[in-house]
PDB file of N, CA and C in Angstrom:
ATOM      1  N   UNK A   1       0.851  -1.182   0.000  1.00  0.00           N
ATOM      2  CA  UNK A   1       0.000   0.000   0.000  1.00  0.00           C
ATOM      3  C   UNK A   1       0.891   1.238   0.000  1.00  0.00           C
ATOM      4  N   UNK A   2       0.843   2.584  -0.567  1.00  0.00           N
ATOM      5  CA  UNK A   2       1.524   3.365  -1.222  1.00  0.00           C
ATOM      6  C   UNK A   2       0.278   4.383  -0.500  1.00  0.00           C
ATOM      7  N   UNK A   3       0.205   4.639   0.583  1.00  0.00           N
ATOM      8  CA  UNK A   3      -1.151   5.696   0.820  1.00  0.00           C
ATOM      9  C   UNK A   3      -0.219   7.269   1.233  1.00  0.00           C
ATOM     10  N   UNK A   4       0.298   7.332   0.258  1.00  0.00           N
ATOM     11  CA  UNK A   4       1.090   8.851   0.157  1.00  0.00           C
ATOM     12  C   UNK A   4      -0.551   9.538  -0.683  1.00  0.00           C
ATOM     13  N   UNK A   5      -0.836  10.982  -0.392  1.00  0.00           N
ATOM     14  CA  UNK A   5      -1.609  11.627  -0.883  1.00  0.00           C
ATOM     15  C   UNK A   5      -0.597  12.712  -1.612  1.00  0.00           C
ATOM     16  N   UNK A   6      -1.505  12.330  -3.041  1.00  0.00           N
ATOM     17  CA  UNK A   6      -0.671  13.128  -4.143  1.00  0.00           C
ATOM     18  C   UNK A   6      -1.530  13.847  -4.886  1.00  0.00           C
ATOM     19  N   UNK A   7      -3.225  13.913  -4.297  1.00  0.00           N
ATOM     20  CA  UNK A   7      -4.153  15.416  -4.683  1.00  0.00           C
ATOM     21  C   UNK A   7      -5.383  15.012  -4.235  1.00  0.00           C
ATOM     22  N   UNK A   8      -6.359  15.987  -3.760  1.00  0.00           N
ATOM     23  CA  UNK A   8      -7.601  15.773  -2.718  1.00  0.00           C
ATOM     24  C   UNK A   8      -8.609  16.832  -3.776  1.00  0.00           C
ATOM     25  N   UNK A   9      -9.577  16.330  -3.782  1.00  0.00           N
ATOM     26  CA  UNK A   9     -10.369  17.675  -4.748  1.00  0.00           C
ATOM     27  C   UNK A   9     -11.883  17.228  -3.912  1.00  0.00           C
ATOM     28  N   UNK A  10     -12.218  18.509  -3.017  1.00  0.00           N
ATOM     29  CA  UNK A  10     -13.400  18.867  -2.417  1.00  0.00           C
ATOM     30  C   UNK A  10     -14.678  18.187  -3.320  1.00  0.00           C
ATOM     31  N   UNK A  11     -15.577  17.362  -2.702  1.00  0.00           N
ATOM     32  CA  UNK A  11     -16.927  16.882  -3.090  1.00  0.00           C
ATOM     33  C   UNK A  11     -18.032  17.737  -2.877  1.00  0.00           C
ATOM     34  N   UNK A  12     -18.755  18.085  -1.982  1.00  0.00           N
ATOM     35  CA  UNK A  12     -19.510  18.102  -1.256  1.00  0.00           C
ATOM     36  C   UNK A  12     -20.126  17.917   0.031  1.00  0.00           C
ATOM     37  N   UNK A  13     -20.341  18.588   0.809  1.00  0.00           N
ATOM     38  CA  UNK A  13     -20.915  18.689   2.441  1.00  0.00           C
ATOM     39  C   UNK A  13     -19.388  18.314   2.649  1.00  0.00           C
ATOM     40  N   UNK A  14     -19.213  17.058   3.258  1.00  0.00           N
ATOM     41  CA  UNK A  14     -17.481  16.578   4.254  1.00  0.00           C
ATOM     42  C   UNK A  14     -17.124  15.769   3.659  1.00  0.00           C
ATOM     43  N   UNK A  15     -17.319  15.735   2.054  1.00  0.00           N
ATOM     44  CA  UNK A  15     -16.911  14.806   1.458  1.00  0.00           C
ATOM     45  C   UNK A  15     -15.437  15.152   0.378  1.00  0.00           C
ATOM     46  N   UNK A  16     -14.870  14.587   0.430  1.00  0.00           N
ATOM     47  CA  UNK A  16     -13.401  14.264  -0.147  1.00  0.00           C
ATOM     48  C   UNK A  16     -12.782  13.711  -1.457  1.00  0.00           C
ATOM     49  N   UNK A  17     -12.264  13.507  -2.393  1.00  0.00           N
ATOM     50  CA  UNK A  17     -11.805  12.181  -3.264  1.00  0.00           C
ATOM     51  C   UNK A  17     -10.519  12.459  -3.255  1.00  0.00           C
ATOM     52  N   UNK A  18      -9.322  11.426  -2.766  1.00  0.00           N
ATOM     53  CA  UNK A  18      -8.359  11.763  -2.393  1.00  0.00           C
ATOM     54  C   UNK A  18      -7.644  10.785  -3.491  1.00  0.00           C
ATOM     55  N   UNK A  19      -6.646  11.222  -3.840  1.00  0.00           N
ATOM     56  CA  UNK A  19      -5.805  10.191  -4.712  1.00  0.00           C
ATOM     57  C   UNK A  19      -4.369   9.902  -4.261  1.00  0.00           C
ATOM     58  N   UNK A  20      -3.955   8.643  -4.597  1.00  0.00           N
ATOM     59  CA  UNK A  20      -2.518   8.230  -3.778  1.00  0.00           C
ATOM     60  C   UNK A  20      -1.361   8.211  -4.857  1.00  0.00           C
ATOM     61  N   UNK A  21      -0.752   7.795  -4.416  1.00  0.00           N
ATOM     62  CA  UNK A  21       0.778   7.764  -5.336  1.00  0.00           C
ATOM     63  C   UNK A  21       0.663   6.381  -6.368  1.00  0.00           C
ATOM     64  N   UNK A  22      -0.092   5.325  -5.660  1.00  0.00           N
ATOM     65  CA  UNK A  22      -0.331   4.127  -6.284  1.00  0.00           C
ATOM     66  C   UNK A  22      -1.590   4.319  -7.240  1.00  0.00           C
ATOM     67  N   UNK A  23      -2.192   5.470  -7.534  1.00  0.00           N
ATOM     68  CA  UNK A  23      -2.967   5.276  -8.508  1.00  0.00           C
ATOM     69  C   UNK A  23      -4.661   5.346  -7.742  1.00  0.00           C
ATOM     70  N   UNK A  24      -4.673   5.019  -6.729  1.00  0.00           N
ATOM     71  CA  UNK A  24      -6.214   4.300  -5.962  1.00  0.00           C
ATOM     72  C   UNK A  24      -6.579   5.796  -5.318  1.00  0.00           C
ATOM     73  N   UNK A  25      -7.920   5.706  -5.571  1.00  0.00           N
ATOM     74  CA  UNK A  25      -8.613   6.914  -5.066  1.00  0.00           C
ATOM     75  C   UNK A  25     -10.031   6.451  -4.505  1.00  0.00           C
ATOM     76  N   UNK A  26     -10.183   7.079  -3.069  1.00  0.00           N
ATOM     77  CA  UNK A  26     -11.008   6.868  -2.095  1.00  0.00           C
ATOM     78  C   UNK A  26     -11.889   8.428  -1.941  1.00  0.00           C
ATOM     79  N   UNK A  27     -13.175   8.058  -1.809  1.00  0.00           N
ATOM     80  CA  UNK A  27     -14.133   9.123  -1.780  1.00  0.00           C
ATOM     81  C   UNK A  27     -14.607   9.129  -0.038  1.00  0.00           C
ATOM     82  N   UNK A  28     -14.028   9.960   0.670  1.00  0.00           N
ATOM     83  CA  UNK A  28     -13.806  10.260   2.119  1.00  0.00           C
ATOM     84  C   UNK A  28     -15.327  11.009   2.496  1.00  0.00           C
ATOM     85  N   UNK A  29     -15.296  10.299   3.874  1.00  0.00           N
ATOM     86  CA  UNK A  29     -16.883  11.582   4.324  1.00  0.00           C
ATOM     87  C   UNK A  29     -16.472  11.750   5.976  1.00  0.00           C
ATOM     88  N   UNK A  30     -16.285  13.224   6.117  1.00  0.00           N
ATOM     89  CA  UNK A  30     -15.620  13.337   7.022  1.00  0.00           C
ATOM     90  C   UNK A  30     -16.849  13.204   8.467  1.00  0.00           C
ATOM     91  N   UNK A  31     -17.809  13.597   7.819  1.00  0.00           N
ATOM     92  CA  UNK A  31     -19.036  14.378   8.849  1.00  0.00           C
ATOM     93  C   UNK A  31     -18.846  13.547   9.875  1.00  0.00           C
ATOM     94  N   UNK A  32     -18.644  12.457  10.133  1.00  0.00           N
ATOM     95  CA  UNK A  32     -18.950  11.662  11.630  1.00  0.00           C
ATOM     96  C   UNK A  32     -18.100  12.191  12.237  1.00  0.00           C
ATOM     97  N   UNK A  33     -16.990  12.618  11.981  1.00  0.00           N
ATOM     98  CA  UNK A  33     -15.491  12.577  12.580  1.00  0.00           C
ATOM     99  C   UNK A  33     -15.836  14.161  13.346  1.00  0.00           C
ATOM    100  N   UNK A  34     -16.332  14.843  12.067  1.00  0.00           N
ATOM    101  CA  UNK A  34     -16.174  16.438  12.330  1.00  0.00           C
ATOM    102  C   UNK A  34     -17.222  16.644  13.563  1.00  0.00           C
ATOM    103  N   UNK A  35     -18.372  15.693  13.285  1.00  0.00           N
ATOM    104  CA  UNK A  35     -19.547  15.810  14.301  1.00  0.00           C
ATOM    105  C   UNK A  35     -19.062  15.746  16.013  1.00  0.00           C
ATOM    106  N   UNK A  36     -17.684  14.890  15.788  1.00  0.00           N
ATOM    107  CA  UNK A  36     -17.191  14.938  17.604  1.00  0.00           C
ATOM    108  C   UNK A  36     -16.299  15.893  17.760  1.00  0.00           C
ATOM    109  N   UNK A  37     -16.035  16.749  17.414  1.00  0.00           N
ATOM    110  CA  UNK A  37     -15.325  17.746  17.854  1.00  0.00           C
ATOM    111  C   UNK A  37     -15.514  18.666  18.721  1.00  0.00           C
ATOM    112  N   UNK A  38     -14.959  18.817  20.108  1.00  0.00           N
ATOM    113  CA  UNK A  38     -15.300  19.128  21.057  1.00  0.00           C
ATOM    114  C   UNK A  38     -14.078  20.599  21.002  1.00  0.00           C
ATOM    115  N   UNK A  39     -13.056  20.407  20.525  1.00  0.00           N
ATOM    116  CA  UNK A  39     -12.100  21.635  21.306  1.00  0.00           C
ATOM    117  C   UNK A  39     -12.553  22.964  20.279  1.00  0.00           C
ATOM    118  N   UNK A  40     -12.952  23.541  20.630  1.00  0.00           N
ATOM    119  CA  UNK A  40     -13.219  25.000  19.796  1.00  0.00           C
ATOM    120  C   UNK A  40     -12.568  25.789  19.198  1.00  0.00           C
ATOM    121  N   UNK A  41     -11.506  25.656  19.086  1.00  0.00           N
ATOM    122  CA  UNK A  41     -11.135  26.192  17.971  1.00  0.00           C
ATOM    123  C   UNK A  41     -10.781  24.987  16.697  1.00  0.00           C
ATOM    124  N   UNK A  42     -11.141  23.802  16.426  1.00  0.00           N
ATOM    125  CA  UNK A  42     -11.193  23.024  15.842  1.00  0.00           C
ATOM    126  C   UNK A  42     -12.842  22.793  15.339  1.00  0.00           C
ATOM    127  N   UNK A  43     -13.843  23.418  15.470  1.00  0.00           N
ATOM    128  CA  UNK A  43     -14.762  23.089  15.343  1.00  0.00           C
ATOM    129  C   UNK A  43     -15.707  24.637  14.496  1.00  0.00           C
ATOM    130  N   UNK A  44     -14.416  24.929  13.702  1.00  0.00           N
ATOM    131  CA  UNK A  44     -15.095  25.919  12.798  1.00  0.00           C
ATOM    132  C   UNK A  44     -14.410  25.042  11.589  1.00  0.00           C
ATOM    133  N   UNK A  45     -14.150  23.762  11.264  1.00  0.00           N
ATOM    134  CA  UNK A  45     -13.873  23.184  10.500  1.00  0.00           C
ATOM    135  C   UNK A  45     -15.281  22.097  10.489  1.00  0.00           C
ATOM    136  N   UNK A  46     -15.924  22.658  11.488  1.00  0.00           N
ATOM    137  CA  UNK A  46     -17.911  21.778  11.108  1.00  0.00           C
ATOM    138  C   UNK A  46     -18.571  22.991   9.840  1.00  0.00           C
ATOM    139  N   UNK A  47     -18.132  24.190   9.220  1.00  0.00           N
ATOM    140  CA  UNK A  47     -18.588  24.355   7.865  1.00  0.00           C
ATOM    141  C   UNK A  47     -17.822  24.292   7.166  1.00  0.00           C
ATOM    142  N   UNK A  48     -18.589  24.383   6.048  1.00  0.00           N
ATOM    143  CA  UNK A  48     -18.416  23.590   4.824  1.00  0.00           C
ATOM    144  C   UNK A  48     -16.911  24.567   4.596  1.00  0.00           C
ATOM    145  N   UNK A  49     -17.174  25.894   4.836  1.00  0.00           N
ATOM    146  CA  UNK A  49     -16.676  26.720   4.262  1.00  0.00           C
ATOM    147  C   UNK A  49     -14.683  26.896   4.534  1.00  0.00           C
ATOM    148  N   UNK A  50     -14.777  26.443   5.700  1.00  0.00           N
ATOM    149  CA  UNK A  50     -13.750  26.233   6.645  1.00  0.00           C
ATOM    150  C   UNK A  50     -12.776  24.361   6.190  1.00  0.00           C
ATOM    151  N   UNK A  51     -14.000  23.621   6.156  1.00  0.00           N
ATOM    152  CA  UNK A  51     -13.587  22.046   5.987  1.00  0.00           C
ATOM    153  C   UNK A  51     -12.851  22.345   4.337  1.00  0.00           C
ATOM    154  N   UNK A  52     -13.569  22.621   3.553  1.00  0.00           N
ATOM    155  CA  UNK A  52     -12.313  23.031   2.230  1.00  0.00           C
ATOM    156  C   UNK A  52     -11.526  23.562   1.852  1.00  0.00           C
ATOM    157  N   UNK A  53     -11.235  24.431   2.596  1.00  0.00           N
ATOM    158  CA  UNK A  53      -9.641  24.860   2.515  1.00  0.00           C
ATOM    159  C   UNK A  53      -8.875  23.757   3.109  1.00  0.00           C
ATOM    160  N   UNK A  54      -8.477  22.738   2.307  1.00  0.00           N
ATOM    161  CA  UNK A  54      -6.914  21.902   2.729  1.00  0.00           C
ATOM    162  C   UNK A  54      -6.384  21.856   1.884  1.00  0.00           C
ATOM    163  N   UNK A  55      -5.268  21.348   2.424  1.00  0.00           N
ATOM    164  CA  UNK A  55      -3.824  21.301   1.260  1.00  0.00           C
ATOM    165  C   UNK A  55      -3.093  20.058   1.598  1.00  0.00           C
ATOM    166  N   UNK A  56      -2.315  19.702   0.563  1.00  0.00           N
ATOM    167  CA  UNK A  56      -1.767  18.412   0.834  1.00  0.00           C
ATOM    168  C   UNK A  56      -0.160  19.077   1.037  1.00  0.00           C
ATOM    169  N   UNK A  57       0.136  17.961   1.597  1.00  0.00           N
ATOM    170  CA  UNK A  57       1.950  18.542   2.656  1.00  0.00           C
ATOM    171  C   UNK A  57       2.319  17.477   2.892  1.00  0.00           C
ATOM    172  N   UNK A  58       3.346  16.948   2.844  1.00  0.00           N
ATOM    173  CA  UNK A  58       4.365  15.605   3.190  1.00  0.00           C
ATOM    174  C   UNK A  58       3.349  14.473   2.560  1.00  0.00           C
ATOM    175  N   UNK A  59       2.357  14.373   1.940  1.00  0.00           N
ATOM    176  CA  UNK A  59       2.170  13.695   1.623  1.00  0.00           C
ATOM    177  C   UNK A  59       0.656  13.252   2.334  1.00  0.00           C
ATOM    178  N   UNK A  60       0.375  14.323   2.834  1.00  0.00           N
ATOM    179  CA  UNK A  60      -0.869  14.394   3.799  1.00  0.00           C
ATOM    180  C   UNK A  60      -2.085  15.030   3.500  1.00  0.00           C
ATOM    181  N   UNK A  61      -3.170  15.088   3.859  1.00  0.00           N
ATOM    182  CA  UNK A  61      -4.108  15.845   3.265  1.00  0.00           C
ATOM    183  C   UNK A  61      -4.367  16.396   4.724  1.00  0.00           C
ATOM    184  N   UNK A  62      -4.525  17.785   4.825  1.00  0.00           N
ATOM    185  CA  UNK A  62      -4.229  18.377   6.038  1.00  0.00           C
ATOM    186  C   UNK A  62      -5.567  19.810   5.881  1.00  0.00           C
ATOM    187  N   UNK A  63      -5.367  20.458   7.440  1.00  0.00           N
ATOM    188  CA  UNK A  63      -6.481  21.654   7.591  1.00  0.00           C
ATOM    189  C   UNK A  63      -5.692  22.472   8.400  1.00  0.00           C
ATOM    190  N   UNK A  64      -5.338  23.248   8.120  1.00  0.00           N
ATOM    191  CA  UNK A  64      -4.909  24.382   9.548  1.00  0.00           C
ATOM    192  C   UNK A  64      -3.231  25.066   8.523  1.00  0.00           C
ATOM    193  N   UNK A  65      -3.075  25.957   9.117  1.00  0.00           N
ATOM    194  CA  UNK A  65      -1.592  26.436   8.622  1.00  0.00           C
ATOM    195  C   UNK A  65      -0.794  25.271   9.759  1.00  0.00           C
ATOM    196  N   UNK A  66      -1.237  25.323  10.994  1.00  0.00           N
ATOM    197  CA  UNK A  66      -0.230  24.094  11.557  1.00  0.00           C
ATOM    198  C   UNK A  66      -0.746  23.138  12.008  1.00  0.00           C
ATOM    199  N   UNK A  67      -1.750  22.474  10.756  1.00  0.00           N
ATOM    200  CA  UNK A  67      -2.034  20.767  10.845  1.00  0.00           C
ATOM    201  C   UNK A  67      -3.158  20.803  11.683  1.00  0.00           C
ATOM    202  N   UNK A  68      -3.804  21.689  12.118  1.00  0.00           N
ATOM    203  CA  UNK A  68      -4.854  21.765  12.929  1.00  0.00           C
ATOM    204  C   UNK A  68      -5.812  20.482  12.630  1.00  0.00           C
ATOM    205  N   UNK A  69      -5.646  19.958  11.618  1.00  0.00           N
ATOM    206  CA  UNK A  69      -6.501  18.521  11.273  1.00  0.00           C
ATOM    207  C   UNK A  69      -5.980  17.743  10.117  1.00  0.00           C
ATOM    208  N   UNK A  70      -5.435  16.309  10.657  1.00  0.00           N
ATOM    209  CA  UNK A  70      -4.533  15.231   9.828  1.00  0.00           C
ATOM    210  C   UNK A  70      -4.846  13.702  10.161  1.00  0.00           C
ATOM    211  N   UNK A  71      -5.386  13.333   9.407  1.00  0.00           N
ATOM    212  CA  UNK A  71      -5.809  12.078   9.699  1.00  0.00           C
ATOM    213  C   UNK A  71      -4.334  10.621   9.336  1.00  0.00           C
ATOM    214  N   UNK A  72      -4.521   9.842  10.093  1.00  0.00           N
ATOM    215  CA  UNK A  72      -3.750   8.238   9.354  1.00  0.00           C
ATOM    216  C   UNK A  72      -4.194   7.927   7.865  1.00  0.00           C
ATOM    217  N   UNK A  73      -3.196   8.151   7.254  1.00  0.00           N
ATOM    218  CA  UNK A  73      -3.328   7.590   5.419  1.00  0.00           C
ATOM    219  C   UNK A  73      -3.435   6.320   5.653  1.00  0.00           C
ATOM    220  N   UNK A  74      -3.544   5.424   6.459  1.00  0.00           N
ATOM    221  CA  UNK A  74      -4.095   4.061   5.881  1.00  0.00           C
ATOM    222  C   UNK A  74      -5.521   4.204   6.039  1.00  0.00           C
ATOM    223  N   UNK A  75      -6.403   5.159   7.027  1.00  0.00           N
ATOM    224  CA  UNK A  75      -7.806   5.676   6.918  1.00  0.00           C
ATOM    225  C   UNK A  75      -8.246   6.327   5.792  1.00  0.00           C
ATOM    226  N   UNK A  76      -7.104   6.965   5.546  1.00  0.00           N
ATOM    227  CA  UNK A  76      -7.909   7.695   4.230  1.00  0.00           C
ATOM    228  C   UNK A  76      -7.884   6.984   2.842  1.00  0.00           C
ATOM    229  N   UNK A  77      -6.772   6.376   3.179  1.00  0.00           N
ATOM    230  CA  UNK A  77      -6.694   4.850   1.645  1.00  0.00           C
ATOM    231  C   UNK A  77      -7.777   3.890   1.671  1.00  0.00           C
ATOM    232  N   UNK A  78      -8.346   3.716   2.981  1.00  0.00           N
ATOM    233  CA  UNK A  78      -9.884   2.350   2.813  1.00  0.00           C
ATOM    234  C   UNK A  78     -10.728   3.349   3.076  1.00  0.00           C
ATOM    235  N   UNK A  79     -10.661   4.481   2.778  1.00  0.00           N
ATOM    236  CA  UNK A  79     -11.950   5.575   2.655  1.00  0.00           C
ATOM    237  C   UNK A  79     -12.625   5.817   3.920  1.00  0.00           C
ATOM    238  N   UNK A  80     -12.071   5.123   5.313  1.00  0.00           N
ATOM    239  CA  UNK A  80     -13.136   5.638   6.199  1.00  0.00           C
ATOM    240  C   UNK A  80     -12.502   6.070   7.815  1.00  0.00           C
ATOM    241  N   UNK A  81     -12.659   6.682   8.024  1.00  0.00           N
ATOM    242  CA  UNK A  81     -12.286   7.636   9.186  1.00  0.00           C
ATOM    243  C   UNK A  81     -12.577   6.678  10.329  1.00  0.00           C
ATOM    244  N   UNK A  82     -12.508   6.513  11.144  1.00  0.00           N
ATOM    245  CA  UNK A  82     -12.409   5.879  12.651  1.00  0.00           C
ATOM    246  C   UNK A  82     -12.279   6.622  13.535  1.00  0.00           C
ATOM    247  N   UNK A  83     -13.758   6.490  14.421  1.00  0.00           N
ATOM    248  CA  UNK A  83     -13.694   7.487  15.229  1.00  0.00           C
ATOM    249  C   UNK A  83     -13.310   7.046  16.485  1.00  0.00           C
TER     250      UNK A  83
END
């Protein structure tokens, strides 16, 4: 498995399609994940407007200027977040 992220292009509501270095692309839905977010300043990433601004970095698909939200690439390679 090769779950380097090598480009993410915004879906809809918390949804994702992320593509890897190996070719395989997983369609991500973040909403369960975003729904537990308790620390507040992490939880202006519950709109839409906020959740799409990311960028990919080391190979990551990321939220914040400093990573404020980064999930495990073997989650984001079988498409599903673990909460």
């Amino acid at each position: 498995m090769n779950a380097v992220v090598v480009n993410a292009k915004y879906i809809e509501d918390f949804k994702v399609k992320i593509g890897f270095a190996d070719g395989k692309t997983s369609l991500v839905d973040f909403s369960d994940y975003l729904a537990t977010l308790k620390i507040p300043y992490l939880k202006k990433y519950q709109t839409v407007e906020y959740f799409q601004n990311f960028m990919i970095e080391n190979g990551n698909i990321v939220w914040g200027e400093d990573w404020d939200l980064i999930f495990p690439r073997d989650q984001l390679y079988n498409g599903k977040i673990e909460i």
